[in-house]
C-alpha atoms as a PDB file:
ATOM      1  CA  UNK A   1      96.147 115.799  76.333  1.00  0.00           C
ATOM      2  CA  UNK A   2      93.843 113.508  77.595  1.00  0.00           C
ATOM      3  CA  UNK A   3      96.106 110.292  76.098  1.00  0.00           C
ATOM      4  CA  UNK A   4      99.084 111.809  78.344  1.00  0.00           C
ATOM      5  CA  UNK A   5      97.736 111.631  81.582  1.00  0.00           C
ATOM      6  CA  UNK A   6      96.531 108.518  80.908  1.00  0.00           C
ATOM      7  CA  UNK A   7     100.152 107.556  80.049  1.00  0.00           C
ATOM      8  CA  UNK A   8     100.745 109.218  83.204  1.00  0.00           C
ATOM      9  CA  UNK A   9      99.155 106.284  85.468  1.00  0.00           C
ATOM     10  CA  UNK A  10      97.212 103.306  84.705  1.00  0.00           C
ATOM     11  CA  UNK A  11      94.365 101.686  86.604  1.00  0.00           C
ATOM     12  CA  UNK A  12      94.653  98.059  87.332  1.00  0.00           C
ATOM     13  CA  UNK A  13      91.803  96.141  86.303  1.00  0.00           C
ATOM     14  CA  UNK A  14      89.634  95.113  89.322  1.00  0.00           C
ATOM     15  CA  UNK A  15      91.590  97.815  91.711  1.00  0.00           C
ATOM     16  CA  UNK A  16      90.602 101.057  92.683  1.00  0.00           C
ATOM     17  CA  UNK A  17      94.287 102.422  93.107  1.00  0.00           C
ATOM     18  CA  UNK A  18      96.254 103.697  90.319  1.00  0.00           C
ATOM     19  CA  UNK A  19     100.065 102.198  89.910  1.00  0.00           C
ATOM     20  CA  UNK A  20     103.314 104.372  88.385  1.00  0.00           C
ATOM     21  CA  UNK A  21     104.442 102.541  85.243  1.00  0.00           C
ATOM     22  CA  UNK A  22     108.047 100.620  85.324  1.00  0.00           C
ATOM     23  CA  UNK A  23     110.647 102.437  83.765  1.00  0.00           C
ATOM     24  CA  UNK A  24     110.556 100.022  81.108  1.00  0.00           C
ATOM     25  CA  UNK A  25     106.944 100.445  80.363  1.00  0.00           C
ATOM     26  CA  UNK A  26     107.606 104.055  80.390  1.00  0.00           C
ATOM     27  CA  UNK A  27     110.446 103.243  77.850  1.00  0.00           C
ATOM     28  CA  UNK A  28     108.288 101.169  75.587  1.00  0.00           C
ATOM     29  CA  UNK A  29     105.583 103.480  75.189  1.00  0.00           C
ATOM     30  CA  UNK A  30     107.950 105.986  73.965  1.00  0.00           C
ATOM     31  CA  UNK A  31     109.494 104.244  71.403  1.00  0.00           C
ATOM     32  CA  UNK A  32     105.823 102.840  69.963  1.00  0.00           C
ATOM     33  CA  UNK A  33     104.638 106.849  69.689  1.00  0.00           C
ATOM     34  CA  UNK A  34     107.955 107.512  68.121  1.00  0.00           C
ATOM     35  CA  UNK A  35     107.340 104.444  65.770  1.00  0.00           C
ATOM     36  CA  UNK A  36     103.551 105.903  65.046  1.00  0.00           C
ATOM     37  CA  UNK A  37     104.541 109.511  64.346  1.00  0.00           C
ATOM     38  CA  UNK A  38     107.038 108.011  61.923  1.00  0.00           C
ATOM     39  CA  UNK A  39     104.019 105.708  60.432  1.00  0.00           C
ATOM     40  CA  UNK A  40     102.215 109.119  60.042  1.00  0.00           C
ATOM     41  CA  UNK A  41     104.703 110.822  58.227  1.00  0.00           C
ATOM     42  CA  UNK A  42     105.606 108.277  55.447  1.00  0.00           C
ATOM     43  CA  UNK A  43     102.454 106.645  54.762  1.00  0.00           C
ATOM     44  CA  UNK A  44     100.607 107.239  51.873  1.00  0.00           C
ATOM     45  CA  UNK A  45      97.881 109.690  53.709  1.00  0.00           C
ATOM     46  CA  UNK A  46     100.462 111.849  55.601  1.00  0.00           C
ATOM     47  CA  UNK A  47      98.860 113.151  58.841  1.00  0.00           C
ATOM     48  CA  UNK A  48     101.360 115.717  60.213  1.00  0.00           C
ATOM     49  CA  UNK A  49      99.286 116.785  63.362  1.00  0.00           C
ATOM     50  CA  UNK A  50      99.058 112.892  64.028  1.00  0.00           C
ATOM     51  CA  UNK A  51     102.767 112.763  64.149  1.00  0.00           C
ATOM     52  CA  UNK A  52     103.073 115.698  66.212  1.00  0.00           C
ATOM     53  CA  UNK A  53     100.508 114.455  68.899  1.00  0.00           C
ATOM     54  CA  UNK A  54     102.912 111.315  69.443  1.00  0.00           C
ATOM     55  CA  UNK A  55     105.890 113.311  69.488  1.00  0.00           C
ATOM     56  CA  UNK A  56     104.212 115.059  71.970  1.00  0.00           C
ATOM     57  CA  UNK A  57     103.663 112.153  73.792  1.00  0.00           C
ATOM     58  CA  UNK A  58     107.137 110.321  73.821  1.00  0.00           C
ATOM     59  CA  UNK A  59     108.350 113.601  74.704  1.00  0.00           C
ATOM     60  CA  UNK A  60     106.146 113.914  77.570  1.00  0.00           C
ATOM     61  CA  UNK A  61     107.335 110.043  78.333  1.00  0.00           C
ATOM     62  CA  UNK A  62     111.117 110.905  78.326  1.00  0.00           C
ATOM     63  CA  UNK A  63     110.816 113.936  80.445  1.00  0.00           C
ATOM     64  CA  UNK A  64     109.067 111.338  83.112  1.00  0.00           C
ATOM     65  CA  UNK A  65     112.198 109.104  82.691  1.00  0.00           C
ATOM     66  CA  UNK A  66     114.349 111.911  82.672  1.00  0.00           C
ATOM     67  CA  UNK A  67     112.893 112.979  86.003  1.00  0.00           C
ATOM     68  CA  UNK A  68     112.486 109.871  87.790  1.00  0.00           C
ATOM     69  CA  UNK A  69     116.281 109.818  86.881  1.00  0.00           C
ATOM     70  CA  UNK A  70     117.133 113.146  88.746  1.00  0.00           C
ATOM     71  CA  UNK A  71     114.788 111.744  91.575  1.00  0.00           C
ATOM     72  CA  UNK A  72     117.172 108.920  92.132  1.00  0.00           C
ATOM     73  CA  UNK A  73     120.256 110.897  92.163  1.00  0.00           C
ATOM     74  CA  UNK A  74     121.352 110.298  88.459  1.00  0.00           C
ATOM     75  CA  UNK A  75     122.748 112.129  86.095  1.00  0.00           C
ATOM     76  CA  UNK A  76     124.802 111.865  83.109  1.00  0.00           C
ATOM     77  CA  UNK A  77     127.786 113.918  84.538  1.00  0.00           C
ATOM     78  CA  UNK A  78     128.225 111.663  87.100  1.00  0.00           C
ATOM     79  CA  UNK A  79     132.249 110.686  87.554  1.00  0.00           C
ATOM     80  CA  UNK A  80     133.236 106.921  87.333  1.00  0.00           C
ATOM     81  CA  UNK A  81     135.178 105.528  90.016  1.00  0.00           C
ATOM     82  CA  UNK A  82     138.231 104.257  89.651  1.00  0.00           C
ATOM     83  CA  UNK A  83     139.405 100.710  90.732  1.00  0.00           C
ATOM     84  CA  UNK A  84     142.556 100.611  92.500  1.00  0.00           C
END
């Protein structure tokens, strides 16, 4: 649990103030625990709680997207406009 609220904000080196991660960085992490709890699943020395622990964690990633989404008015139902 300890690894996601360190996902949650980072310290910058030299600064006492913690920044938000970009939505890309946020993105990125999430795809490399995905990419890990696949390593843990098909390598030779399965480790199935491994896996589960960065599912957890891109999970936990995604919902932050998800929300910072909703925060800035966006959602998938949202109707296109039409050009005249």
């Amino acid at each position: 649990m300890s690894s996601m609220i360190s996902a949650f904000t980072t310290k910058m080196r030299g600064a006492s103030e913690e920044r938000t991660p970009t939505l890309s960085e946020l993105c990125g992490d999430a795809a490399k625990h995905v990419a890990e709890a696949r390593i843990a699943l098909f390598s030779e020395a399965v480790d199935t709680d491994g896996a589960l622990d960065h599912l957890n964690q891109a999970i936990f990633l995604l919902q932050r997207l998800s929300a910072h989404g909703r925060a800035m008015g966006l959602t998938g139902s949202q109707k296109k406009t039409q050009s005249a």
